[in-house]
Protein backbone atom coordinates (compact mmCIF):
# COMPACT_ATOMS: atom_id res chain seq x y z
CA UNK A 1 1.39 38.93 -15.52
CA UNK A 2 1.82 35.79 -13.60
CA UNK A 3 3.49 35.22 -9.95
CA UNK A 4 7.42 33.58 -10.23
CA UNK A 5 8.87 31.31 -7.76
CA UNK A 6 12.15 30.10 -7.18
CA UNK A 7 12.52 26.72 -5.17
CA UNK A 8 15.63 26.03 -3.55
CA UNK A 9 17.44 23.75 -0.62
CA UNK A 10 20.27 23.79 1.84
CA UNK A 11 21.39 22.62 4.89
CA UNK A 12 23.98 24.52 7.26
CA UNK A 13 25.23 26.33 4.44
CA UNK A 14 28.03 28.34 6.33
CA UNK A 15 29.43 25.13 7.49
CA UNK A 16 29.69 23.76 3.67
CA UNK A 17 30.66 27.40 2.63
CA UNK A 18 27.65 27.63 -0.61
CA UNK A 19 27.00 30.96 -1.19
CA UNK A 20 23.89 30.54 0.32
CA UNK A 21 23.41 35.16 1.16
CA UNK A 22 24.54 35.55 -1.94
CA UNK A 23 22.17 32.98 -4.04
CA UNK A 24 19.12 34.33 -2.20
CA UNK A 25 19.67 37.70 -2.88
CA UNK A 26 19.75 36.38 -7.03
CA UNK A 27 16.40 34.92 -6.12
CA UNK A 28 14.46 37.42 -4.05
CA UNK A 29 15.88 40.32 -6.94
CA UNK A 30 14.27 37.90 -9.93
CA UNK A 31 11.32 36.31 -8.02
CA UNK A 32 8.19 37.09 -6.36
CA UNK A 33 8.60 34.07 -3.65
CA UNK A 34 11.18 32.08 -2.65
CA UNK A 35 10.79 28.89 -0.86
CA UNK A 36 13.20 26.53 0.42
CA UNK A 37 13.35 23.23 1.51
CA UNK A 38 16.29 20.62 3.30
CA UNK A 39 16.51 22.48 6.13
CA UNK A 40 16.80 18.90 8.22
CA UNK A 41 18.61 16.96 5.80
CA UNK A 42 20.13 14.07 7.87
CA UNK A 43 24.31 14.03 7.63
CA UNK A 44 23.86 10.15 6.43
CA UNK A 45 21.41 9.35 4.00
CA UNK A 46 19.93 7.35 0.89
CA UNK A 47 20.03 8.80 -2.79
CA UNK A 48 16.68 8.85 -3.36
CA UNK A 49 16.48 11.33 -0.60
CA UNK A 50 18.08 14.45 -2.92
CA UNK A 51 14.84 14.43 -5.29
CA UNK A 52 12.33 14.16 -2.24
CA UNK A 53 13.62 17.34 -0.66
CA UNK A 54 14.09 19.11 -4.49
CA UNK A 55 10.29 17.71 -4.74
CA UNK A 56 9.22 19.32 -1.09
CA UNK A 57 10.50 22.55 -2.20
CA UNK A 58 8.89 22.43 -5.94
CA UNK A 59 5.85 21.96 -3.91
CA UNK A 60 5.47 24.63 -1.47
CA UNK A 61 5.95 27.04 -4.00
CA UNK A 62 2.90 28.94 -5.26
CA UNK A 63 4.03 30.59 -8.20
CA UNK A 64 2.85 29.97 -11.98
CA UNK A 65 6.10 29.18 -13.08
CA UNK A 66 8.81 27.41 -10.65
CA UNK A 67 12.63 27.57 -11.25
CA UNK A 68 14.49 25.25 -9.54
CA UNK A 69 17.80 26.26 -8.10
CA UNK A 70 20.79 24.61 -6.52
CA UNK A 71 21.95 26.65 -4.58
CA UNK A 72 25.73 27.57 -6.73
CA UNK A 73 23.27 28.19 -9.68
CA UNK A 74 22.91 32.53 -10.58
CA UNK A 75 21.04 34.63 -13.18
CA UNK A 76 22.51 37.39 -14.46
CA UNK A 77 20.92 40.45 -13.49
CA UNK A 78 21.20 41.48 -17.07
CA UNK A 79 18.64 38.80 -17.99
CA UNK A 80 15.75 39.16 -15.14
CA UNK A 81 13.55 40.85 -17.94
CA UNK A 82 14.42 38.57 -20.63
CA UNK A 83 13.50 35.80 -18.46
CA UNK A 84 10.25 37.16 -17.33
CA UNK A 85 9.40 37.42 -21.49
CA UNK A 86 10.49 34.31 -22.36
CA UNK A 87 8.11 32.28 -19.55
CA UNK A 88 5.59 34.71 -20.93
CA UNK A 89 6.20 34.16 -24.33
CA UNK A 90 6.51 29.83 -23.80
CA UNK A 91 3.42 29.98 -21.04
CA UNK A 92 2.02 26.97 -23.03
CA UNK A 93 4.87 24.77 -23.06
CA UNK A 94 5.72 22.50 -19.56
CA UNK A 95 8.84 23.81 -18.97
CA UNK A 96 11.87 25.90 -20.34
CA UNK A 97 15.30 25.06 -20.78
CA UNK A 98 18.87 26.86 -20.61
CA UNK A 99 22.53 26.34 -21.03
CA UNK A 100 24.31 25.70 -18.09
CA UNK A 101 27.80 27.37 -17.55
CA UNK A 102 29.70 25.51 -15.04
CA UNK A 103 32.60 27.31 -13.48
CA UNK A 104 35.48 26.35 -11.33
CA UNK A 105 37.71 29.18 -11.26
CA UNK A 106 36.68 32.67 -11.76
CA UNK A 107 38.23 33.07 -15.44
CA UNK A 108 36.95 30.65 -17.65
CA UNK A 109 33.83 28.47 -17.82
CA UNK A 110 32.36 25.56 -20.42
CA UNK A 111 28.80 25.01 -21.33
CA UNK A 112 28.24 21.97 -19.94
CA UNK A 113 24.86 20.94 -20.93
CA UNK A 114 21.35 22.74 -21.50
CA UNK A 115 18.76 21.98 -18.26
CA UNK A 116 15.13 22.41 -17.96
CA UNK A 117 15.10 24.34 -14.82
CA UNK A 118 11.43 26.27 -15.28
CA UNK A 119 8.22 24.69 -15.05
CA UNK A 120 5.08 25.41 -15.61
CA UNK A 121 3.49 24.60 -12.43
CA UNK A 122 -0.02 26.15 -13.31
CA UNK A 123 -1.01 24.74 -16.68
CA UNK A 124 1.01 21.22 -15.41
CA UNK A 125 0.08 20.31 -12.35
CA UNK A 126 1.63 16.65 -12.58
CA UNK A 127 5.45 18.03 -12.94
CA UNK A 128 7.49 16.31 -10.18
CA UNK A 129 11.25 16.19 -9.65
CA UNK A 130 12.19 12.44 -9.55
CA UNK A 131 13.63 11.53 -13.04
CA UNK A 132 17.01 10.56 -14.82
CA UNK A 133 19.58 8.67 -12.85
CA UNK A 134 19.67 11.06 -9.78
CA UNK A 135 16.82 10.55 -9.15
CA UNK A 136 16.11 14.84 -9.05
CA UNK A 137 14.64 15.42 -12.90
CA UNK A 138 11.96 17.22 -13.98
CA UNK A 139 8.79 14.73 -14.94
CA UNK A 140 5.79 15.12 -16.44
CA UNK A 141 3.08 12.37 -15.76
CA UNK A 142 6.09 10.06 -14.96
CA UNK A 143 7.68 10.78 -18.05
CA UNK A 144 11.53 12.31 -18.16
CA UNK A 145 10.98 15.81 -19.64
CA UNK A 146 13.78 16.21 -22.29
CA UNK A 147 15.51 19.52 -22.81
CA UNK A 148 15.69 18.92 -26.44
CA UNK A 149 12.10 18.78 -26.92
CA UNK A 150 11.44 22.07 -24.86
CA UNK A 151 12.26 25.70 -25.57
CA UNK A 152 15.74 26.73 -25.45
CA UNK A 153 16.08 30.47 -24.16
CA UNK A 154 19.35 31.64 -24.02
CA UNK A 155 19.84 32.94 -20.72
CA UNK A 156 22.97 31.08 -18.83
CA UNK A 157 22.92 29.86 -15.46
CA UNK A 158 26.11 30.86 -13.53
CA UNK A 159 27.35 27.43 -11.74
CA UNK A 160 29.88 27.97 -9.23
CA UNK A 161 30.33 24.12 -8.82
CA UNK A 162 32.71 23.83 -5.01
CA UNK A 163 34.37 27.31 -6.02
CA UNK A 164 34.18 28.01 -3.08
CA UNK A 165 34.89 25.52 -0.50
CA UNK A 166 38.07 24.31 0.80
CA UNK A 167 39.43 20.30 -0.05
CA UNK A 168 38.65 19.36 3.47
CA UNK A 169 34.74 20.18 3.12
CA UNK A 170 34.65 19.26 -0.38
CA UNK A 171 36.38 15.53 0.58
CA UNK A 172 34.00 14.97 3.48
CA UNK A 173 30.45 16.02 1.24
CA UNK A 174 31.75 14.03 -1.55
CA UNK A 175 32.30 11.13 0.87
CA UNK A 176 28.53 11.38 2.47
CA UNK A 177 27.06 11.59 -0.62
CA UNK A 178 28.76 9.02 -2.34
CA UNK A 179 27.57 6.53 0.62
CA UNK A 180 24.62 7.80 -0.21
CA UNK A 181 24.90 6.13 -3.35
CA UNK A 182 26.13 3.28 -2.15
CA UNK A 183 23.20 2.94 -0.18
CA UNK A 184 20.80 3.30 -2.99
CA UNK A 185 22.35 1.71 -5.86
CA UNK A 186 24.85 -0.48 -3.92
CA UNK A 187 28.27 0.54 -5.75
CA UNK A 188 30.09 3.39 -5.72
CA UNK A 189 30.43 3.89 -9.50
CA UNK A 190 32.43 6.90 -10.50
CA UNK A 191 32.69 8.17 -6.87
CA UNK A 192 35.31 6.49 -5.60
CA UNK A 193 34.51 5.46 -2.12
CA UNK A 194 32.44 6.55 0.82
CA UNK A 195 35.93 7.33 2.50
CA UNK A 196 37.05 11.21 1.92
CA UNK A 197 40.47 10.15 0.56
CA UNK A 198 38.79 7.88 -2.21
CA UNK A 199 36.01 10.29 -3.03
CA UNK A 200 38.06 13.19 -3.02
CA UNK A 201 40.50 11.83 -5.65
CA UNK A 202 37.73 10.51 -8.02
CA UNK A 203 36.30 13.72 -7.68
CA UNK A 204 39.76 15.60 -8.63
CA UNK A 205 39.91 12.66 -11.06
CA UNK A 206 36.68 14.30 -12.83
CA UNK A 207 37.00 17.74 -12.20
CA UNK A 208 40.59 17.40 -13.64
CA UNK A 209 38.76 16.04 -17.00
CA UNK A 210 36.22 18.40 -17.33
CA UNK A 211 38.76 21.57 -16.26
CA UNK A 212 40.27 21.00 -19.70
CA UNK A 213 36.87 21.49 -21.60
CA UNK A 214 36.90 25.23 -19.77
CA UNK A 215 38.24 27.29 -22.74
CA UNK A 216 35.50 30.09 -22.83
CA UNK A 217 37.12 33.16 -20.95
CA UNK A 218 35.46 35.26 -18.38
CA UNK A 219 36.20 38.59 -16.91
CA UNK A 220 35.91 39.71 -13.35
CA UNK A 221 32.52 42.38 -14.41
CA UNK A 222 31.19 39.08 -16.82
CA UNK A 223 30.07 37.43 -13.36
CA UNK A 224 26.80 38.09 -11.69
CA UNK A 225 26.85 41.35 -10.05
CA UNK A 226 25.41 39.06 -6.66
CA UNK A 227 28.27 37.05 -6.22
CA UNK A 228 31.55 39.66 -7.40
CA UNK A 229 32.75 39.85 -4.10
CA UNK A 230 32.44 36.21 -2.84
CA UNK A 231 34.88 35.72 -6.18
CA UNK A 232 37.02 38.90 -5.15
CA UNK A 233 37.54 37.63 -1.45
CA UNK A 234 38.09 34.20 -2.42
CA UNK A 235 41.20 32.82 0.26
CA UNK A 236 44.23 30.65 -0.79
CA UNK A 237 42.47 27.53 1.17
């Protein structure tokens, strides 16, 4: 059998309201490590910063295979052994990919896109996490690893993108980050402005967009069992 991390980052999660207990106790049920990493992530910073500390973590973690993890993304607990077969069964391949369910309100959900999350650190050593146009992709020898040419297991990942956070957190972070942008790439392109007013609308702008694409239904027990009650004891702000 071979050892599994999961690598993950956050900074004062309570204040930005991720479910931060609830995410590690996913991890530490499906994993034998989990490390972390962004634990002094400045308030003001430069794009290219996000796929340094997603690198840091990738790299203190000692596992054979690595999952990377934001920290809204879940497993199902019905899948732990399905995943542990299917990194077993693809142990030659670089990395493994999955559809991505992103959720805003408890009820429905849409496939957004399939992401290689799992690498195989062991047999490829030269994986880092500083592709695509975020800068936070999954390379191989400084080339983009493409979820289309890697195995496809069908095991969702639960993403519970700002479902939890009220419009006064969620207008400030989108603010920060897109001066982080700014700062990088020097325009704000779909993110508005580094004010929260302006990124807060084009972020209700997008969400608004993609909310309509949500038509696949979901039930209160169709949720991970690790994050029920933050959905249960969600509050009207």
């Amino acid at each position: 059998m071979y050892k599994l991390s999961i690598a993950t980052s956050y900074t004062d999660p309570e204040k930005r309201m991720d479910p931060w207990k609830e995410a590690l106790a996913c991890y530490e049920d499906l994993a034998d490590e989990v490390v972390r990493s962004g634990e002094n992530w400045p308030y003001e910073f430069t794009w290219d910063y996000i796929g340094k500390v997603f690198n840091e973590s990738y790299q203190k973690a000692t596992g054979d295979w690595v999952i990377r993890m934001d920290l809204d993304y879940f497993f199902h607990e019905k899948d732990k052994d399905k995943l542990r077969k299917s990194l077993l069964k693809y142990q030659d391949y670089p990395a493994v990919a999955f559809p991505q369910y992103q959720i805003f309100t408890p009820d429905r959900y849409q496939i957004k896109t399939r992401i290689c999350l799992a690498f195989n650190k062991k047999k490829f050593p030269g994986i880092r996490l500083n592709g695509g146009g975020d800068l936070t992709l999954a390379t191989l020898d400084g080339k983009l690893l493409d979820p289309r040419n890697t195995p496809n297991v069908n095991i969702p990942i639960y993403q519970y993108e700002s479902s939890f956070r009220t419009k006064e957190i969620i207008a400030k972070d989108r603010a920060r980050f897109a001066r982080a942008w700014f700062k990088y790439f020097n325009n704000y392109g779909d993110r508005g402005g580094g004010t929260p007013e302006e990124a807060y609308v084009a972020w209700f702008k997008m969400i608004s967009q993609r909310y309509e694409k949500h038509t696949f239904s979901l039930k209160e027990n169709d949720h991970p069992k690790y994050i029920k009650d933050r959905i249960l004891n969600v509050k009207d702000n």
